[in-house]
Protein backbone atom coordinates (compact mmCIF):
# COMPACT_ATOMS: atom_id res chain seq x y z
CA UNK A 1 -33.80 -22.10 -36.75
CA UNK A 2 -31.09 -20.12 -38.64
CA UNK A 3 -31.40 -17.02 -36.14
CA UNK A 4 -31.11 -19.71 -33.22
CA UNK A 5 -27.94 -20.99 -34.61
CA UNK A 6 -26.38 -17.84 -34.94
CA UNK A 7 -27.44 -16.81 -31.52
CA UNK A 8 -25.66 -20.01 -30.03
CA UNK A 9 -22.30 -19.15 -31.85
CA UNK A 10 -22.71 -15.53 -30.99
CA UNK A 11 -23.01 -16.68 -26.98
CA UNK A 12 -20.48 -19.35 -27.40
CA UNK A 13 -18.07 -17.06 -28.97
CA UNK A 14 -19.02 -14.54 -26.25
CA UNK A 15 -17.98 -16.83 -23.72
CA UNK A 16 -14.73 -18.13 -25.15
CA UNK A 17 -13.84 -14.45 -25.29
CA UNK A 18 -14.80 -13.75 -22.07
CA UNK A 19 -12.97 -16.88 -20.60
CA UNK A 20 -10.07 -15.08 -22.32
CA UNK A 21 -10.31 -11.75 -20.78
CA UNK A 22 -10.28 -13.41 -17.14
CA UNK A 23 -7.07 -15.57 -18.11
CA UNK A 24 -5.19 -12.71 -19.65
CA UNK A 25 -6.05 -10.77 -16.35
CA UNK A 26 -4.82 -13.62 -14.15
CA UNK A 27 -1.35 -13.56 -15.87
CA UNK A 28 -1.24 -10.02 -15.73
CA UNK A 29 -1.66 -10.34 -12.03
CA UNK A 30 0.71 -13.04 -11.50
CA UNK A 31 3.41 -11.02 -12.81
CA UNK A 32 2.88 -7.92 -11.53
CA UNK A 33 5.35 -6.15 -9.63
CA UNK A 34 5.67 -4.17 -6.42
CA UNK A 35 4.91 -0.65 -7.47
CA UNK A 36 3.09 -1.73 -10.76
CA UNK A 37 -0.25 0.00 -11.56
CA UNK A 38 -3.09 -2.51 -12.20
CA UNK A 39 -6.76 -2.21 -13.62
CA UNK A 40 -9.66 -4.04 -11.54
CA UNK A 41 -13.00 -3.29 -10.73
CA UNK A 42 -14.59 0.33 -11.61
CA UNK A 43 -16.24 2.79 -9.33
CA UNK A 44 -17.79 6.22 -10.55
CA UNK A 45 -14.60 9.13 -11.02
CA UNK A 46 -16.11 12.10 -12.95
CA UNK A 47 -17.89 14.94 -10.90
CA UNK A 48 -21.12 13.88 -11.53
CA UNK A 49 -21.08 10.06 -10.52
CA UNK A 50 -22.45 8.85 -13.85
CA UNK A 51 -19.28 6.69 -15.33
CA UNK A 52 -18.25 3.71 -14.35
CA UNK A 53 -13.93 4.06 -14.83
CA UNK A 54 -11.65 1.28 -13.86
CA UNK A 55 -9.92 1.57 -10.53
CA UNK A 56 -6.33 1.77 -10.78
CA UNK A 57 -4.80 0.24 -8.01
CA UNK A 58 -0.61 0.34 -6.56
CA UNK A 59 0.57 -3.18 -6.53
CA UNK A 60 2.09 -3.43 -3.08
CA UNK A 61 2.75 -6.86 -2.45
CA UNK A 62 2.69 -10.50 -5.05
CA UNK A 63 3.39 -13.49 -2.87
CA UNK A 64 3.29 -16.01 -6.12
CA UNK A 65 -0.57 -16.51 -5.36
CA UNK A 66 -1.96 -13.25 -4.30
CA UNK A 67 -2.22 -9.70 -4.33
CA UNK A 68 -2.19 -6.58 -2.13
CA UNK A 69 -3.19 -3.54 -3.99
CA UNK A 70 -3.92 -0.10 -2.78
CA UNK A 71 -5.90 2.25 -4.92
CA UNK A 72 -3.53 4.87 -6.51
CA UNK A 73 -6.58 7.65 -5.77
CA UNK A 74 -8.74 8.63 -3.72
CA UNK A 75 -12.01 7.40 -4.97
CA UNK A 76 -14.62 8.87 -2.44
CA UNK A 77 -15.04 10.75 0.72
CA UNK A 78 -16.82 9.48 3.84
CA UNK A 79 -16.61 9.93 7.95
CA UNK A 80 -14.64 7.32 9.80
CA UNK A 81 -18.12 6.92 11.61
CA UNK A 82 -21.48 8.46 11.62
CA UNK A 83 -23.61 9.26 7.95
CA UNK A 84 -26.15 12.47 8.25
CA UNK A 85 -25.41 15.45 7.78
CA UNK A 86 -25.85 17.56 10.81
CA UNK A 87 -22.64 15.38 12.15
CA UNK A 88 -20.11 17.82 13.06
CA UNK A 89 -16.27 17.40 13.82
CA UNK A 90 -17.06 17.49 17.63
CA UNK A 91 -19.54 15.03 17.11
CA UNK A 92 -17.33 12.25 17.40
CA UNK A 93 -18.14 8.83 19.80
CA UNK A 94 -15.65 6.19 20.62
CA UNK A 95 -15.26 3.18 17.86
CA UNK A 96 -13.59 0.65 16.45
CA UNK A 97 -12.89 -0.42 13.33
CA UNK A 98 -14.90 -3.34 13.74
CA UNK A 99 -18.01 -1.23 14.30
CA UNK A 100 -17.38 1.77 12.66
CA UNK A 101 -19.42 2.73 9.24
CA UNK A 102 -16.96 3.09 6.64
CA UNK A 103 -15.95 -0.57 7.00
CA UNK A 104 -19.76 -1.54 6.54
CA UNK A 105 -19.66 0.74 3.66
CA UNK A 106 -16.57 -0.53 2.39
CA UNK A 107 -17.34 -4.42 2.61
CA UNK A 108 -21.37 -3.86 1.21
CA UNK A 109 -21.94 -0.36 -0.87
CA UNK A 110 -18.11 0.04 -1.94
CA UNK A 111 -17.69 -3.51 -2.54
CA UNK A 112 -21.18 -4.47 -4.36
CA UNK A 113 -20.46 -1.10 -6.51
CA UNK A 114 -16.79 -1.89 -7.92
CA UNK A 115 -16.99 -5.49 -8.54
CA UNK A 116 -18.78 -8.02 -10.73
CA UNK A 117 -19.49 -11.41 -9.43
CA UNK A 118 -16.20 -12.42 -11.39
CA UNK A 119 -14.15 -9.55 -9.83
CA UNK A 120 -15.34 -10.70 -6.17
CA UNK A 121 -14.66 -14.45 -6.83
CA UNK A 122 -10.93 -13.29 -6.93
CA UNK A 123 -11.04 -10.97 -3.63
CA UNK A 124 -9.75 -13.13 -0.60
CA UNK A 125 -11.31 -12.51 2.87
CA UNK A 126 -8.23 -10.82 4.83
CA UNK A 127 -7.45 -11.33 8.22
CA UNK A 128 -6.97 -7.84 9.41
CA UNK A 129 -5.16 -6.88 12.89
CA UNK A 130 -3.40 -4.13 13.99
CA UNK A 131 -6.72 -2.54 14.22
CA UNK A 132 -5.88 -0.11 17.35
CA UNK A 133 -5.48 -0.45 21.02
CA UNK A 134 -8.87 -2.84 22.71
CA UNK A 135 -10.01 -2.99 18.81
CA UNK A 136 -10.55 -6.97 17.63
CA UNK A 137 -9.34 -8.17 14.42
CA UNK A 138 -11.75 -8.42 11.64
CA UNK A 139 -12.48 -10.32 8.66
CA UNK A 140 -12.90 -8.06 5.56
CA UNK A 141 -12.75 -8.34 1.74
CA UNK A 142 -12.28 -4.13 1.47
CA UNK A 143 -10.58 -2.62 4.08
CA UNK A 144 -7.68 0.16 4.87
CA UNK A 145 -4.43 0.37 5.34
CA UNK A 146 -3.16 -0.24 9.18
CA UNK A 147 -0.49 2.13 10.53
CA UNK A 148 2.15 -1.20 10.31
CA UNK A 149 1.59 -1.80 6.57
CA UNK A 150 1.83 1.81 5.39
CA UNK A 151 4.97 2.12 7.63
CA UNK A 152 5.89 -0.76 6.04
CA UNK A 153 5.27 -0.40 2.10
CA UNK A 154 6.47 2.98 2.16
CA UNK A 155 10.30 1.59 3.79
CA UNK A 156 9.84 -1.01 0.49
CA UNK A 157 8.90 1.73 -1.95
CA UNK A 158 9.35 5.17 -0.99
CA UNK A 159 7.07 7.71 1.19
CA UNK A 160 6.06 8.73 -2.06
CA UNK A 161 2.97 6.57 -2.10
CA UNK A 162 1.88 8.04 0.41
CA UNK A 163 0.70 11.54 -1.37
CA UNK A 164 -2.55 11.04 -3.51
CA UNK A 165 -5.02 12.82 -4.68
CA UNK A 166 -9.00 12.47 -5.07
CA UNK A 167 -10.82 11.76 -8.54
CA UNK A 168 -13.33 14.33 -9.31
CA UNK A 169 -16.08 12.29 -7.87
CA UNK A 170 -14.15 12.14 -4.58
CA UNK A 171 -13.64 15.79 -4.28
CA UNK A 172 -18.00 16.48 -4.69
CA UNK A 173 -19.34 17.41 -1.87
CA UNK A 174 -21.45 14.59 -0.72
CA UNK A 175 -25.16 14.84 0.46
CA UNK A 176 -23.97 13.24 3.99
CA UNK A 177 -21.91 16.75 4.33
CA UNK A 178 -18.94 15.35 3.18
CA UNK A 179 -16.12 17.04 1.14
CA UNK A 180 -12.29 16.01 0.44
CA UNK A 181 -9.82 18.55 2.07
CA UNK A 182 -7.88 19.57 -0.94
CA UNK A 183 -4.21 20.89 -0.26
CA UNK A 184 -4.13 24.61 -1.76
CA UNK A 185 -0.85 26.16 0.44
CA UNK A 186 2.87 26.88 -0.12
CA UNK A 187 4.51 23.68 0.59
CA UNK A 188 5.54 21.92 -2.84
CA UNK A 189 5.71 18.64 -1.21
CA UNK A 190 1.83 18.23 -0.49
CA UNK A 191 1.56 18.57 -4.41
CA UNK A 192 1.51 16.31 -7.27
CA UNK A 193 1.30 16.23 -11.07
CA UNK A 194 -1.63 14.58 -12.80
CA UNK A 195 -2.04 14.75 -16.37
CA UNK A 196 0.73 17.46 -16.63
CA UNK A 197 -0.91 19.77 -13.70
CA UNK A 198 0.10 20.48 -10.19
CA UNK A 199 -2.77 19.22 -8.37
CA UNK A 200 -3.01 19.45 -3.96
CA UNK A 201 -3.11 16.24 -2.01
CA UNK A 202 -5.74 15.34 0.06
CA UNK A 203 -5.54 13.38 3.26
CA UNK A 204 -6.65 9.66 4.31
CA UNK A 205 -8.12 7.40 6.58
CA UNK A 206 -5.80 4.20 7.91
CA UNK A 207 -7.69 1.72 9.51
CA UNK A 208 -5.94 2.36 13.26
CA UNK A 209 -7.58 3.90 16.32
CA UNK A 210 -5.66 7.16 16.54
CA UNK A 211 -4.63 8.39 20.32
CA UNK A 212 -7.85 8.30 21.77
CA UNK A 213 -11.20 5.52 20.99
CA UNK A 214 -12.86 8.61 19.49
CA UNK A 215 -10.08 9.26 16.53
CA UNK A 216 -8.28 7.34 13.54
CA UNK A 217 -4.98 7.84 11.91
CA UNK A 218 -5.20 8.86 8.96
CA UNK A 219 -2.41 10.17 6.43
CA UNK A 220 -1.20 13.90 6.16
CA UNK A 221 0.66 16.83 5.25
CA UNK A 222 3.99 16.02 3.88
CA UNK A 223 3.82 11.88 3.86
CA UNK A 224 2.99 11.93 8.00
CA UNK A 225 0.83 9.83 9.44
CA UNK A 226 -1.69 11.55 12.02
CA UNK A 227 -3.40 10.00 14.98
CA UNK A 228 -5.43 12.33 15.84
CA UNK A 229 -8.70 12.85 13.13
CA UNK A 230 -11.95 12.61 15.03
CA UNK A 231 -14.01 9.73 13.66
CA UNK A 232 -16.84 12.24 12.74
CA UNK A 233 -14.16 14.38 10.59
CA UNK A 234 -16.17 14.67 7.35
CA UNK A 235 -12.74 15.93 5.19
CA UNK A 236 -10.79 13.02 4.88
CA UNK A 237 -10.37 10.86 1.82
CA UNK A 238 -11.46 6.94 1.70
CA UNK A 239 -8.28 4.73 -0.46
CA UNK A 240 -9.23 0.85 -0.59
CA UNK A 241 -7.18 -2.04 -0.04
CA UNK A 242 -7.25 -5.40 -0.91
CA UNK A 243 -5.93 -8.67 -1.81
CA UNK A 244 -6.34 -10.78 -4.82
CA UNK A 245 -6.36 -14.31 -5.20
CA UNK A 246 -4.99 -16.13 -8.12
């Protein structure tokens, strides 16, 4: 009866605590700022896949009752469409965002991955447009940036956020044949420092059709934005979005 006891106060005290955590995350959210660097979810970072370290994500947006974030890495590195790995760059088809693989990926295997069942309770179901010429809007709780919002939040906080580079997990070649283009040439502003060393950016996917239904824009060299990456490219860098209810 005694052990009982104590195992009731240890669970009740477990959940009080627990209760707490979520609260003291909600305020955090609420007053986080444009630009601030928040903590939610965790997906795998180090080379070998085996940790689980929280995803820090760029604040880009608070309304007063939700959030748009933007991770602050890269955290993996897939194809716009198409998963084996005799794909090659000319191996592209036309597709839309609606149908193309990594938004499956991002809204089941990403999404299931990062979150706990209290983590997805606050992700809202976004109405995404802007998705590319002929290309319907979707619903999606993980998705990418559109060409308009990265425009956008980079005239509200610099072309800075653009530049990023991939975690150690994102820049292992992947058994699908994918592996993150890292920056390695003369020009200082594809470069940033991370834990006091001058690391290369790498480039990634936005969510637009690019200039034909067979490519994607995707971020480049020296903050541009690109509309020309075939869908099958397999060297481009995969940077969630999403938004937060509270």
């Amino acid at each position: 009866m005694y052990a009982i006891m104590i195992a009731i106060c240890v669970t009740e005290v477990g959940g009080v605590q627990n209760e707490s955590r979520k609260k003291n995350m909600k305020e955090e959210m609420r007053s986080a700022k444009p630009g601030a660097m928040i903590p939610f979810g965790t997906y795998p970072q180090s080379a070998d896949g085996s940790d689980r370290t929280p995803i820090k994500w760029r604040v880009l947006q608070n309304s007063g009752k939700e959030l748009f974030l933007l991770s602050e890495y890269i955290l993996d590195c897939k194809r716009y469409h198409g998963k084996t790995v005799n794909i090659t760059w000319f191996d592209c088809i036309d597709i839309t965002w609606r149908d193309c693989d990594l938004r499956n990926w991002l809204n089941d295997e990403f999404y299931n991955t990062a979150f706990n069942a209290d983590e997805k309770k606050l992700i809202k179901t976004t109405h995404c447009t802007d998705n590319g010429e002929s290309s319907p809007d979707t619903e999606d709780k993980v998705f990418l940036l559109s060409v308009p919002e990265i425009k956008d939040v980079s005239d509200k906080q610099g072309k800075d956020l653009r530049r990023t580079v991939g975690t150690d997990f994102a820049k292992t070649k992947k058994p699908d044949g994918c592996s993150l283009y890292v920056y390695d040439k003369m020009n200082k502003d594809n470069y940033i420092i991370k834990n006091d060393e001058e690391v290369g950016c790498s480039w990634w996917w936005l969510r637009t059709q690019g200039n034909k239904p067979s490519r994607a824009f995707f971020v480049g060299t020296s903050f541009s934005i690109r509309s020309y990456a075939n869908v099958s490219a397999a060297r481009d860098g995969v940077r969630p979005a999403l938004k937060i209810d509270f």
